[in-house]
PDB file of N, CA and C in Angstrom:
ATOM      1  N   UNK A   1      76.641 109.817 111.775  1.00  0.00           N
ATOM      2  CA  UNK A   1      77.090 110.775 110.782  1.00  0.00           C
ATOM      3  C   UNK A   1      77.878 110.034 109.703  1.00  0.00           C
ATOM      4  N   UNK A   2      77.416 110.022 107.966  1.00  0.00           N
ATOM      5  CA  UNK A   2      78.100 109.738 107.216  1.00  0.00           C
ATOM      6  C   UNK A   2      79.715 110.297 107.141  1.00  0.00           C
ATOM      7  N   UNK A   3      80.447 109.543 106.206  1.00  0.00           N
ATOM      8  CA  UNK A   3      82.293 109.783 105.933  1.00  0.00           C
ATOM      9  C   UNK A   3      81.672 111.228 104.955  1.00  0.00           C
ATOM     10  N   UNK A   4      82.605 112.009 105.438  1.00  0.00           N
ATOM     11  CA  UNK A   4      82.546 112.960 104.421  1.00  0.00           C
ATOM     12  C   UNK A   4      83.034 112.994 103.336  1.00  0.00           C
ATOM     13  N   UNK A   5      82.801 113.725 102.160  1.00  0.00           N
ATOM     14  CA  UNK A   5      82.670 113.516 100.971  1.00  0.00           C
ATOM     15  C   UNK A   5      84.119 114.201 100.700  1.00  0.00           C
ATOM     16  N   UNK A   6      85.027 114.412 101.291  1.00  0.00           N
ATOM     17  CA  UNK A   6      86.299 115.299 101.421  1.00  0.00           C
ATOM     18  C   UNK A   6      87.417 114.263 102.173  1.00  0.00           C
ATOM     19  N   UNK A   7      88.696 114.478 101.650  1.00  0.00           N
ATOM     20  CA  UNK A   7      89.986 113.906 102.222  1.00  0.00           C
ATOM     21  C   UNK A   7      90.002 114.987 102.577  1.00  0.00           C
ATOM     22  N   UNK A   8      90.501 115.320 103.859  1.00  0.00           N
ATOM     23  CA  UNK A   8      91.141 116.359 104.782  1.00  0.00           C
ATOM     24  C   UNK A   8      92.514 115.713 105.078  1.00  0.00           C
ATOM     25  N   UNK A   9      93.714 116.893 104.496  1.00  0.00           N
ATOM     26  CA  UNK A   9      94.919 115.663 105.144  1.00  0.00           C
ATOM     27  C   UNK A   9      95.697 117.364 105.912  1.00  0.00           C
ATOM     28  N   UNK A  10      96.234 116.965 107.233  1.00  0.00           N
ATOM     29  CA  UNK A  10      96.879 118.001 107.881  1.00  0.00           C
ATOM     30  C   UNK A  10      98.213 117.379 107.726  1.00  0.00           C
ATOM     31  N   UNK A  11      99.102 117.511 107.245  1.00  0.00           N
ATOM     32  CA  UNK A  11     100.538 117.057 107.044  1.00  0.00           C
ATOM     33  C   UNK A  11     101.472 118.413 108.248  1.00  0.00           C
ATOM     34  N   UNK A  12     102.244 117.803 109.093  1.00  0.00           N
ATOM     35  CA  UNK A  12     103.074 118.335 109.844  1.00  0.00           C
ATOM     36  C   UNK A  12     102.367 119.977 110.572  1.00  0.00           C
ATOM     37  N   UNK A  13     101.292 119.905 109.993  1.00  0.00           N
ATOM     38  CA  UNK A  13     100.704 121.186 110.720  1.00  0.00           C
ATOM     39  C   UNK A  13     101.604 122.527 109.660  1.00  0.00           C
ATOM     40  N   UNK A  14     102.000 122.488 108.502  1.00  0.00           N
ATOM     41  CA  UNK A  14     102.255 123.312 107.672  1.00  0.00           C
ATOM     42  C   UNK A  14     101.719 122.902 106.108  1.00  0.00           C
ATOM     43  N   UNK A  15     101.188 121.945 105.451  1.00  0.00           N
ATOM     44  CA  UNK A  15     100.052 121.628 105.184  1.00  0.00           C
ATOM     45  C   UNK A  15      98.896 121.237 105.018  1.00  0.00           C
ATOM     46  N   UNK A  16      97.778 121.816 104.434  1.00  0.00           N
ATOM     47  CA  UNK A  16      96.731 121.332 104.629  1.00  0.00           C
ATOM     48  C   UNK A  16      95.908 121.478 103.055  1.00  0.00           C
ATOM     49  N   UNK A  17      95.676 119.741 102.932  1.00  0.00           N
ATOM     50  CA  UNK A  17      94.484 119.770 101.488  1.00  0.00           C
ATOM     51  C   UNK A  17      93.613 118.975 102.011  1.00  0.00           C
ATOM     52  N   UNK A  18      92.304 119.638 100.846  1.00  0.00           N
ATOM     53  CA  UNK A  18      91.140 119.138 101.177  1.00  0.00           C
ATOM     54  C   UNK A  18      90.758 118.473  99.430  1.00  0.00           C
ATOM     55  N   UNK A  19      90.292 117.271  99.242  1.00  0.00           N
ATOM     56  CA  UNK A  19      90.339 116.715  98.310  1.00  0.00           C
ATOM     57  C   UNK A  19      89.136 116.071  98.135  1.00  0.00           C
ATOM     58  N   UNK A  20      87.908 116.147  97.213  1.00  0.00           N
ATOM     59  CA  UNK A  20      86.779 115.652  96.540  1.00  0.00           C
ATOM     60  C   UNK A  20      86.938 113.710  96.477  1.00  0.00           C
ATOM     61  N   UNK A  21      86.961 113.196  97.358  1.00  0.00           N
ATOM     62  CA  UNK A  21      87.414 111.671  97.369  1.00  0.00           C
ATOM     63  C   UNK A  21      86.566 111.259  96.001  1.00  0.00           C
ATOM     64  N   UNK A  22      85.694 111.308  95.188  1.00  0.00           N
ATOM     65  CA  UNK A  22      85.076 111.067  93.935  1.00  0.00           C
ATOM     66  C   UNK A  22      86.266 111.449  93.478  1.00  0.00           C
ATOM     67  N   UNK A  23      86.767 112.924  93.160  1.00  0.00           N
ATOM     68  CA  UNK A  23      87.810 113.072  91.845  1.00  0.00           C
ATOM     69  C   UNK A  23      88.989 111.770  92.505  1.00  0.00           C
ATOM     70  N   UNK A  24      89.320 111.436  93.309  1.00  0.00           N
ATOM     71  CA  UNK A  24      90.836 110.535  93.287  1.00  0.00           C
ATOM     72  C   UNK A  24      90.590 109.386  92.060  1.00  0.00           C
ATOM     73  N   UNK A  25      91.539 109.307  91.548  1.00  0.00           N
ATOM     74  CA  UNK A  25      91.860 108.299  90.668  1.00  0.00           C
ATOM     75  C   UNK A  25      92.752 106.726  91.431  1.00  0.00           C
ATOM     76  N   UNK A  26      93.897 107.113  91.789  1.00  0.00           N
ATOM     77  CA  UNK A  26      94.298 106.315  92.645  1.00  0.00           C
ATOM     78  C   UNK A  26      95.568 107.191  93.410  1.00  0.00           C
ATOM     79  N   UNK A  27      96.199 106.344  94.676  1.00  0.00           N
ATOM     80  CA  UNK A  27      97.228 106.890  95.548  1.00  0.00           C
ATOM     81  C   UNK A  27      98.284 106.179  95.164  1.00  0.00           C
ATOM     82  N   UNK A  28      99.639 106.723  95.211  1.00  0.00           N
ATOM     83  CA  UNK A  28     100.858 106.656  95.079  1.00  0.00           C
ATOM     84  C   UNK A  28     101.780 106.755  95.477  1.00  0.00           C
ATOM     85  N   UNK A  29     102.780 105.958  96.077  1.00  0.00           N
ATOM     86  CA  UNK A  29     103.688 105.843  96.868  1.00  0.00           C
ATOM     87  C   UNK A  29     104.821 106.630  96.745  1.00  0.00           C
ATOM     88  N   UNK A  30     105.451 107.546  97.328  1.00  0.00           N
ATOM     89  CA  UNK A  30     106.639 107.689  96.181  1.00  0.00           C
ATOM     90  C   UNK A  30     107.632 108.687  97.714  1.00  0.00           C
ATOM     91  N   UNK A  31     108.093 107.262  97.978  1.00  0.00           N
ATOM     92  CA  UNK A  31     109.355 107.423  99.231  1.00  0.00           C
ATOM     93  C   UNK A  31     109.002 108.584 100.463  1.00  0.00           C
ATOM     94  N   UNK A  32     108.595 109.083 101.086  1.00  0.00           N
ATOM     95  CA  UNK A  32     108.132 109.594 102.309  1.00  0.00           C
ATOM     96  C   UNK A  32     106.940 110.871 101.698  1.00  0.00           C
ATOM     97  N   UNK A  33     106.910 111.064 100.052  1.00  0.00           N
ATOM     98  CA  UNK A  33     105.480 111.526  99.863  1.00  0.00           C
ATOM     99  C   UNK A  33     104.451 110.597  99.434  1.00  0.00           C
ATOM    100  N   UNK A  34     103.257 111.106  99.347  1.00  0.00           N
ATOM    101  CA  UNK A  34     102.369 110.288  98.688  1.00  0.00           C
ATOM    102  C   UNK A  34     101.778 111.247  96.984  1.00  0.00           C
ATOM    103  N   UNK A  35     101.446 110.876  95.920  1.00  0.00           N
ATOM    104  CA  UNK A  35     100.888 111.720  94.886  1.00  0.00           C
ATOM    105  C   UNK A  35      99.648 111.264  94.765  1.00  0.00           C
ATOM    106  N   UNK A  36      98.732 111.919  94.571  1.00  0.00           N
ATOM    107  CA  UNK A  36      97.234 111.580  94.312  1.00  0.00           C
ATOM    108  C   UNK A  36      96.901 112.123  93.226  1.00  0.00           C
ATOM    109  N   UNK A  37      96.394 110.823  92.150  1.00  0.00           N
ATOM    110  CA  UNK A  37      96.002 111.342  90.444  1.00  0.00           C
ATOM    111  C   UNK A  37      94.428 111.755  90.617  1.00  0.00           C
ATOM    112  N   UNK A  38      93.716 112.824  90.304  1.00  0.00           N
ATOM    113  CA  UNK A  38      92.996 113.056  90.086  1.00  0.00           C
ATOM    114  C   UNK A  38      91.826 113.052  88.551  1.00  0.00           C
ATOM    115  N   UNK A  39      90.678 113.204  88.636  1.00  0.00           N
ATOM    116  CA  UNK A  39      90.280 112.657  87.475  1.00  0.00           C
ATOM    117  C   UNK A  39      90.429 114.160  86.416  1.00  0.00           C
ATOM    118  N   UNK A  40      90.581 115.452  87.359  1.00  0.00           N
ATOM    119  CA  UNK A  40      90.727 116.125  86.453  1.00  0.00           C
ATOM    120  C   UNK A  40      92.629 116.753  85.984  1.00  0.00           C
ATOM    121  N   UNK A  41      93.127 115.444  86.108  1.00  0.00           N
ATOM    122  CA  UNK A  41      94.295 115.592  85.617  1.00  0.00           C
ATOM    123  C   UNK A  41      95.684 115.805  86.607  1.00  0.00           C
ATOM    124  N   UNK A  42      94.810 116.129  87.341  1.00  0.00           N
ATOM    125  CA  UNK A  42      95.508 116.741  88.637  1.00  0.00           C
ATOM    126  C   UNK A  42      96.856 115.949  89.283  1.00  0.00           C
ATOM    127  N   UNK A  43      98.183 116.607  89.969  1.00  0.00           N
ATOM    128  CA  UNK A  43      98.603 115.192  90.588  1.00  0.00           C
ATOM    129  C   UNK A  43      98.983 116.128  91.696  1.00  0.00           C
ATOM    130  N   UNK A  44      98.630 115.780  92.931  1.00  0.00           N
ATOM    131  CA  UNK A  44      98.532 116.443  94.171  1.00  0.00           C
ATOM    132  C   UNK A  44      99.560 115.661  95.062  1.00  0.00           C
ATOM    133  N   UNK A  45     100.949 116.528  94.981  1.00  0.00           N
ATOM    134  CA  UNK A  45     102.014 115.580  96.164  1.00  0.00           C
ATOM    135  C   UNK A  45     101.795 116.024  97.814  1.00  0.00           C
ATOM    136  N   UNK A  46     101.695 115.374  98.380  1.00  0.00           N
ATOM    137  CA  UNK A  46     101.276 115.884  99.799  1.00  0.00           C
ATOM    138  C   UNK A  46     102.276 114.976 100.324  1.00  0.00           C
ATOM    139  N   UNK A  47     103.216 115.330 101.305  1.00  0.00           N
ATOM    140  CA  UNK A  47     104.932 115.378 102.187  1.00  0.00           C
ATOM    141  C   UNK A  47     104.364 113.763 103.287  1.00  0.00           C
ATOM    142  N   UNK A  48     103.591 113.338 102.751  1.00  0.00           N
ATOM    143  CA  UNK A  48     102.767 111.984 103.980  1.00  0.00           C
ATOM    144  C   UNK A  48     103.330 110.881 103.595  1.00  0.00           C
ATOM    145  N   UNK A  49     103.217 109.643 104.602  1.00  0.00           N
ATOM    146  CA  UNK A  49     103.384 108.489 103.805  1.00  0.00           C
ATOM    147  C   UNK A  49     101.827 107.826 103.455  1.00  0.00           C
ATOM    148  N   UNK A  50     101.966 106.904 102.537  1.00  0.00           N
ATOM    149  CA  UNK A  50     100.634 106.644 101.890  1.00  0.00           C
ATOM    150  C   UNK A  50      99.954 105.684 102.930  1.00  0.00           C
ATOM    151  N   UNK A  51     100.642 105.145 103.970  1.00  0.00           N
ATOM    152  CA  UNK A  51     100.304 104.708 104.757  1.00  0.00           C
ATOM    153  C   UNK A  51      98.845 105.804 105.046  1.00  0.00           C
ATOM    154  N   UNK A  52      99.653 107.022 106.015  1.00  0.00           N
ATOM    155  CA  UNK A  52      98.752 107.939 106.267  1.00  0.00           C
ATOM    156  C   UNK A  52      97.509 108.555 105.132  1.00  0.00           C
ATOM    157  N   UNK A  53      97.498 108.602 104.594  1.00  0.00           N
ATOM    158  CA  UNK A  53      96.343 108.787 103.265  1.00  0.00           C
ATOM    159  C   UNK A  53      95.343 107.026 103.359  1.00  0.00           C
ATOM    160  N   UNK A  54      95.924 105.987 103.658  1.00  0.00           N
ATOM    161  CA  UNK A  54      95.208 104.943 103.769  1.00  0.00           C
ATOM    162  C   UNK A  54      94.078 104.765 104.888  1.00  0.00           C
ATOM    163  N   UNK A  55      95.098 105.443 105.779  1.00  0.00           N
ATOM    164  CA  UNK A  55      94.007 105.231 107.263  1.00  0.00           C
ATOM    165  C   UNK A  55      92.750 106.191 106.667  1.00  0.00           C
ATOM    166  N   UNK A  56      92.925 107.416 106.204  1.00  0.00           N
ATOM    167  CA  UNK A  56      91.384 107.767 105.813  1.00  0.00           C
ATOM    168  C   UNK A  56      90.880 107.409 104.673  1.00  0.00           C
ATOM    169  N   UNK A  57      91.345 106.743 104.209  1.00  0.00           N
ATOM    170  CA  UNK A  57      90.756 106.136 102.867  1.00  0.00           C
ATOM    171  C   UNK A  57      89.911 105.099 103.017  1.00  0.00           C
ATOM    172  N   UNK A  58      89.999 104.568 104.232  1.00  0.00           N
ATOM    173  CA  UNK A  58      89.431 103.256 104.472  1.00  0.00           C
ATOM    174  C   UNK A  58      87.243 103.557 103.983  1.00  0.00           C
ATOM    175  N   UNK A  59      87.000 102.580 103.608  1.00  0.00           N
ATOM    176  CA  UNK A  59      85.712 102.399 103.270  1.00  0.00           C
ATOM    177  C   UNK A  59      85.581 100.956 101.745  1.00  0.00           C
ATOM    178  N   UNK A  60      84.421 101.160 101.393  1.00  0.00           N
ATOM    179  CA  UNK A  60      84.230 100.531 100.527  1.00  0.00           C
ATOM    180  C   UNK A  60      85.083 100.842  99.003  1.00  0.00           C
ATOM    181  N   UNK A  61      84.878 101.861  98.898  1.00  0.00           N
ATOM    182  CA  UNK A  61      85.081 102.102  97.381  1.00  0.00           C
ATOM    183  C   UNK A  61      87.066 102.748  97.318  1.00  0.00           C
ATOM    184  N   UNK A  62      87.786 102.446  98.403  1.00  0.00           N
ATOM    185  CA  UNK A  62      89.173 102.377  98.055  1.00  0.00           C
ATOM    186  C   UNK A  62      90.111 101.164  98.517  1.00  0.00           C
ATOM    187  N   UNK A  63      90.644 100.473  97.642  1.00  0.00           N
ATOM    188  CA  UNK A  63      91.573  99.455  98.082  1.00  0.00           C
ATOM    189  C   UNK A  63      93.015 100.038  97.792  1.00  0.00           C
ATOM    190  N   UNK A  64      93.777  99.219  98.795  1.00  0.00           N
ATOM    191  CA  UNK A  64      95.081  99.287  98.765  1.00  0.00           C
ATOM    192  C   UNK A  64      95.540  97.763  97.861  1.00  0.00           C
ATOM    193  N   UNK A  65      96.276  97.746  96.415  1.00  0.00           N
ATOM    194  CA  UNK A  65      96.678  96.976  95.762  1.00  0.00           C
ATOM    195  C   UNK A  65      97.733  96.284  95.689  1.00  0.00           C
ATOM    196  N   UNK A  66      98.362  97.367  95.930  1.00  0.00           N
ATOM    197  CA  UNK A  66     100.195  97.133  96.701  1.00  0.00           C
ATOM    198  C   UNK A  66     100.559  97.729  97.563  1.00  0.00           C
ATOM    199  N   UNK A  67     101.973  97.888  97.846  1.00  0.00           N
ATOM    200  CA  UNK A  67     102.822  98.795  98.463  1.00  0.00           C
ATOM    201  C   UNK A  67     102.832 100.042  98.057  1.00  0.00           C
ATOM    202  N   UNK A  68     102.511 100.400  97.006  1.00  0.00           N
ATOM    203  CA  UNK A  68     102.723 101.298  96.273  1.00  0.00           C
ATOM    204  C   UNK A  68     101.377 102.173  95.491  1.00  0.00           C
ATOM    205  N   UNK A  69     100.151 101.535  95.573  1.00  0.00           N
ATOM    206  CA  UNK A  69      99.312 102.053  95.158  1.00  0.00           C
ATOM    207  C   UNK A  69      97.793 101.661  96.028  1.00  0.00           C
ATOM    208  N   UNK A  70      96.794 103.081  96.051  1.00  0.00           N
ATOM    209  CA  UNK A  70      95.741 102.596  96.982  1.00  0.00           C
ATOM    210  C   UNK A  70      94.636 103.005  95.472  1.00  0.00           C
ATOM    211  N   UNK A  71      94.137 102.193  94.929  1.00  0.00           N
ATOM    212  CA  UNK A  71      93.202 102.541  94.027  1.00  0.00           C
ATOM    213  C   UNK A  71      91.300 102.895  94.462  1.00  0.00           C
ATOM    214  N   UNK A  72      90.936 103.631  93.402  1.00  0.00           N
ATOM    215  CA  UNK A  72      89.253 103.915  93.833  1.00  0.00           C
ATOM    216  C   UNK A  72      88.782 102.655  93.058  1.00  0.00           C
ATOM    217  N   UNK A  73      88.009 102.480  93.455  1.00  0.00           N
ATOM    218  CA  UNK A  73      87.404 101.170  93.020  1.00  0.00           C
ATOM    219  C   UNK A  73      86.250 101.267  91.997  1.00  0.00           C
ATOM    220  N   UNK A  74      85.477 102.428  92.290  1.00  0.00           N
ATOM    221  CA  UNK A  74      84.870 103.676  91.128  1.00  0.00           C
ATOM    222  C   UNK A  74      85.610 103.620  89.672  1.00  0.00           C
ATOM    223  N   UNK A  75      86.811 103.640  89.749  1.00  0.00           N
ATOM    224  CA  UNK A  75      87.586 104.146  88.420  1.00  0.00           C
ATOM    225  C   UNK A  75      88.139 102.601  88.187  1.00  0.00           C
ATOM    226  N   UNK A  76      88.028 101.699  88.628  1.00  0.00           N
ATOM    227  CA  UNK A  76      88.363 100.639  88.006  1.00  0.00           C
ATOM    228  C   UNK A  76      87.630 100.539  87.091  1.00  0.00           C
ATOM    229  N   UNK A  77      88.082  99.926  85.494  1.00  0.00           N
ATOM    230  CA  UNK A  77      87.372  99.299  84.245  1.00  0.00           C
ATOM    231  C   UNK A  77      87.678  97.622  83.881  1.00  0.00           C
ATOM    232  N   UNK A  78      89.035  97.503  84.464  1.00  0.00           N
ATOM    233  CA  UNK A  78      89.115  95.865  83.959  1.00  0.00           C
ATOM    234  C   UNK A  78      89.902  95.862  84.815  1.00  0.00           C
ATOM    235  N   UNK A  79      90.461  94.092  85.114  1.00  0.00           N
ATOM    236  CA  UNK A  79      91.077  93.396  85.635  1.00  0.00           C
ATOM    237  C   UNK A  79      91.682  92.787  84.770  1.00  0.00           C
ATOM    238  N   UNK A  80      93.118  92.392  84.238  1.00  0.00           N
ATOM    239  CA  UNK A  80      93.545  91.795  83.476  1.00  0.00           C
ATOM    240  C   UNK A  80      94.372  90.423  84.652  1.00  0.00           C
ATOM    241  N   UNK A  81      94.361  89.327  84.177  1.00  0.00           N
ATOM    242  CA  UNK A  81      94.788  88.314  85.257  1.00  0.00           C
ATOM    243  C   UNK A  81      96.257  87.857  84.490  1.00  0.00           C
ATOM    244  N   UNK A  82      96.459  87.756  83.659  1.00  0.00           N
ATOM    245  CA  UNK A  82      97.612  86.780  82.896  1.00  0.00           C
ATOM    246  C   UNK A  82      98.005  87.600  81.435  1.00  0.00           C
ATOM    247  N   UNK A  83      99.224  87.817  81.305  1.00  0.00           N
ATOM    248  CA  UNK A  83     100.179  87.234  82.279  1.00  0.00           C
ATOM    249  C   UNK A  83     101.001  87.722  83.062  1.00  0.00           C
ATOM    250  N   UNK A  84     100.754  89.275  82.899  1.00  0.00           N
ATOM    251  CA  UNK A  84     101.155  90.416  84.157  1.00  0.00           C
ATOM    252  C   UNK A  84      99.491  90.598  84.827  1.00  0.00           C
ATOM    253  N   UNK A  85      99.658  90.329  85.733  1.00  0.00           N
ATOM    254  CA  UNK A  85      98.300  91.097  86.802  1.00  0.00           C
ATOM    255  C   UNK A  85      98.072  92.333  86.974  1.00  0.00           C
ATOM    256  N   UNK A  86      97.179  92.970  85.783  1.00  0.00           N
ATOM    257  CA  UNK A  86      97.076  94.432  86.405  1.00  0.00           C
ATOM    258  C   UNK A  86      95.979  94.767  86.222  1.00  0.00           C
ATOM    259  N   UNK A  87      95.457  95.770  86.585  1.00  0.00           N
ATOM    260  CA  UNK A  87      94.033  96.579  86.984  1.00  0.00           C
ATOM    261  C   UNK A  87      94.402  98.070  85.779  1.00  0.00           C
ATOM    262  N   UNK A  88      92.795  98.115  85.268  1.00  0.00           N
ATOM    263  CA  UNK A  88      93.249  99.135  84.182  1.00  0.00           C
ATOM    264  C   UNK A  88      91.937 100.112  84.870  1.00  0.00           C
ATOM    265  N   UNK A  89      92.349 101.631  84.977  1.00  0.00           N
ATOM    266  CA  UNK A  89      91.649 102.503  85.304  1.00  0.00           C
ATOM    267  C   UNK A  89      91.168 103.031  84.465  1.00  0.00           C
ATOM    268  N   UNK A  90      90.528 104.250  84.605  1.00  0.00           N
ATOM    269  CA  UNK A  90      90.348 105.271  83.643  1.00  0.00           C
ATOM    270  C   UNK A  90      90.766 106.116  83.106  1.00  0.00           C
ATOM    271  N   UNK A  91      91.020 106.371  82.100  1.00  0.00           N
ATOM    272  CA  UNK A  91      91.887 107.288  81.139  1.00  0.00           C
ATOM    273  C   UNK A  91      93.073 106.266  81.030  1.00  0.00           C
ATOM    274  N   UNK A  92      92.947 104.777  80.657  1.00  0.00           N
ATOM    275  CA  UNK A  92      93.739 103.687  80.439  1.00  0.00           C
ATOM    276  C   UNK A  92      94.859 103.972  81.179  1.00  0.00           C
ATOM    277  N   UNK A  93      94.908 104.081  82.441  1.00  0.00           N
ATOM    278  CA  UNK A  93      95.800 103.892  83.681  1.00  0.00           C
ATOM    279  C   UNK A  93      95.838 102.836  84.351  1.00  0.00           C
ATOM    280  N   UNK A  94      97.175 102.080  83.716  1.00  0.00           N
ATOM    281  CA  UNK A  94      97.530 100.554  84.439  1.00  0.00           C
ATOM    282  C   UNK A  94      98.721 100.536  85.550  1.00  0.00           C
ATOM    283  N   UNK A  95      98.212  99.853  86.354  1.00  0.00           N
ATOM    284  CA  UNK A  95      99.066  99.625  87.692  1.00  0.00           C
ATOM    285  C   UNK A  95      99.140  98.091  87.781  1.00  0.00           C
ATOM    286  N   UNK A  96     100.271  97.819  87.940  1.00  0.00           N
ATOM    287  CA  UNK A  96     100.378  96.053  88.110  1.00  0.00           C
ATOM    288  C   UNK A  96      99.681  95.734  89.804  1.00  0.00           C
ATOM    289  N   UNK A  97      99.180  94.546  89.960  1.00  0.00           N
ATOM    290  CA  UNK A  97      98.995  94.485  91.148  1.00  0.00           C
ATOM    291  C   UNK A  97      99.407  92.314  91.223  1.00  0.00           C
ATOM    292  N   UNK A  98      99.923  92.594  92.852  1.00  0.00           N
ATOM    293  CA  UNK A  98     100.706  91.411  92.934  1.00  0.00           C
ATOM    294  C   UNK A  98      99.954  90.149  92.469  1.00  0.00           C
ATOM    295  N   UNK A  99     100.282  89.178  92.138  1.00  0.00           N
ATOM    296  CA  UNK A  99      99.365  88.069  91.824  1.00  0.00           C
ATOM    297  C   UNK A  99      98.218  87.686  93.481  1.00  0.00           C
ATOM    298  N   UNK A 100      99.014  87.463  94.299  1.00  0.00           N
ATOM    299  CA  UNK A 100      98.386  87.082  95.715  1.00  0.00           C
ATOM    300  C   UNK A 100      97.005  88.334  95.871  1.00  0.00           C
ATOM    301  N   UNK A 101      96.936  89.514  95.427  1.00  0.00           N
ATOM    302  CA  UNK A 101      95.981  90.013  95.503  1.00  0.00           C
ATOM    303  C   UNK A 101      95.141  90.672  94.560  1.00  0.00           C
ATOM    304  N   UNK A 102      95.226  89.740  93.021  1.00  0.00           N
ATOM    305  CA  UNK A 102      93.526  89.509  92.329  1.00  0.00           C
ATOM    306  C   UNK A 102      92.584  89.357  92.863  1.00  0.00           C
ATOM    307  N   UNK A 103      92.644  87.898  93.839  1.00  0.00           N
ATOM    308  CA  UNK A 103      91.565  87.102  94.483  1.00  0.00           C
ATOM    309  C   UNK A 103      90.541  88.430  95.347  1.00  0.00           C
ATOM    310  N   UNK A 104      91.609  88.953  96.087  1.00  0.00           N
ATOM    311  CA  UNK A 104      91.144  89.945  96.879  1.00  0.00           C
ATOM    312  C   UNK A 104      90.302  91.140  96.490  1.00  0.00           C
ATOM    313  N   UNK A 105      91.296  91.753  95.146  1.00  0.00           N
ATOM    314  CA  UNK A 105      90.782  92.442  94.639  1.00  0.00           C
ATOM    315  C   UNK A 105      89.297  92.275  93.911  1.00  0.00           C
ATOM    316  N   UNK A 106      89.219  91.224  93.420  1.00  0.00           N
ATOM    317  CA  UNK A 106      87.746  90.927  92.772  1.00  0.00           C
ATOM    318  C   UNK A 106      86.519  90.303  93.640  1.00  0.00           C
ATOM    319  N   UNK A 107      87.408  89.931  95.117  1.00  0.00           N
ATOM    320  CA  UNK A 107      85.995  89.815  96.250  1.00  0.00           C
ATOM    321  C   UNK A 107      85.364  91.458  96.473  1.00  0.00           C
ATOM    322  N   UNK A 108      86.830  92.191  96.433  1.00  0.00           N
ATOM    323  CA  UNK A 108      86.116  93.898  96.836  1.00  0.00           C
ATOM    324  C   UNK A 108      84.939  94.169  95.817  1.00  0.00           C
ATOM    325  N   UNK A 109      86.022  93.938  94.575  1.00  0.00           N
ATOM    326  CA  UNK A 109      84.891  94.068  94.074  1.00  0.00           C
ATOM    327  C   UNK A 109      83.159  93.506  93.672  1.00  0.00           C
ATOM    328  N   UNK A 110      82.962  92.448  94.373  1.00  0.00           N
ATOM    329  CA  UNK A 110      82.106  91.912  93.999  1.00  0.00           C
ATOM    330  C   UNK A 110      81.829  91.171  92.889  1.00  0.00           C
ATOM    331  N   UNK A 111      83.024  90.235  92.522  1.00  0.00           N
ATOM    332  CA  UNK A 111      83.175  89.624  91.238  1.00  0.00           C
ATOM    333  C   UNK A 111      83.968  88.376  91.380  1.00  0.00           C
ATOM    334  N   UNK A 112      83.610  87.780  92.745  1.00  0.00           N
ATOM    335  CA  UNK A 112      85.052  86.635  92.526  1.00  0.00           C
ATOM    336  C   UNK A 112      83.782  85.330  92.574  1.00  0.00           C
ATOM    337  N   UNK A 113      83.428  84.448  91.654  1.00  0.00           N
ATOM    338  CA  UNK A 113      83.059  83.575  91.299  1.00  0.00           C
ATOM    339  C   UNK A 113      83.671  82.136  92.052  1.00  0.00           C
ATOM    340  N   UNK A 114      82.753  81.125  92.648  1.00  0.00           N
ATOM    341  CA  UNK A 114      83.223  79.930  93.047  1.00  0.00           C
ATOM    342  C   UNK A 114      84.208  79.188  91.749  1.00  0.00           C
ATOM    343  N   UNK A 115      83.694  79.153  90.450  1.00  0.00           N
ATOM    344  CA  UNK A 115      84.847  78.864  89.637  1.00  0.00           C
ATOM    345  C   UNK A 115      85.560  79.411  88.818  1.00  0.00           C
ATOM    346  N   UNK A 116      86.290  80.599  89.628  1.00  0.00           N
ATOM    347  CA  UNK A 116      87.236  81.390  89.675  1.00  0.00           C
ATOM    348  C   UNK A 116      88.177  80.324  89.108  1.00  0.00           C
ATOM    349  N   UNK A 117      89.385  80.581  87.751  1.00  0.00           N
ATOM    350  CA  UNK A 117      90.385  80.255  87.848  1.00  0.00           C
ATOM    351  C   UNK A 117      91.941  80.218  89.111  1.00  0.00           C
ATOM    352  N   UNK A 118      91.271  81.254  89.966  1.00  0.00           N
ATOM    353  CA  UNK A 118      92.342  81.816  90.732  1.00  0.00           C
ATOM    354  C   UNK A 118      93.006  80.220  91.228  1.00  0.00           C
TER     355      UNK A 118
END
């Protein structure tokens, strides 16, 4: 059976969202909640840590960048390397991501070249 096409998150058994994993833009850390940007504008705080939103996130098309952010890999548009490291989304949404994980980030993506500057 394929991943379903839905985040199901049960938080403490007094909420419950169900979320179109296509619309996520990226995940967001933000001290014992998590916020999820959506593509239609949306910002969905759910009471979790992003930890928990990671464990079902797992697959191809979402990475975790930092501590602080789990991006779709869908909505990535560029990689900027130097001289802040950051990843630019869509609807020009930049998130810095640590230097130690460009390399990483551009194997996910299918873009890291043997003569990679890295």
């Amino acid at each position: 059976m394929g991943k379903s096409t839905f985040l199901i998150i049960n938080c403490r058994n007094t909420f419950f969202f169900k979320i179109n994993r296509k619309n996520i833009i990226y995940c967001e850390a933000d001290s014992k909640r998590t916020i999820i940007y959506t593509i239609t504008n949306n910002r969905i705080i759910i009471p979790c840590l992003l930890k928990r939103i990671e464990e079902q996130l797992t697959g191809d098309n979402f990475y975790r960048i930092s501590r602080k952010h789990i991006i779709n890999l869908y909505n990535c548009t560029q990689i900027i390397r130097k001289p802040i490291p950051k990843v630019i989304l869509i609807d020009e949404i930049q998130l810095q991501i640590p230097r130690r994980n460009v390399k990483y980030l551009l194997n996910k993506l299918g873009l890291l070249t043997i003569h990679s500057d890295m």
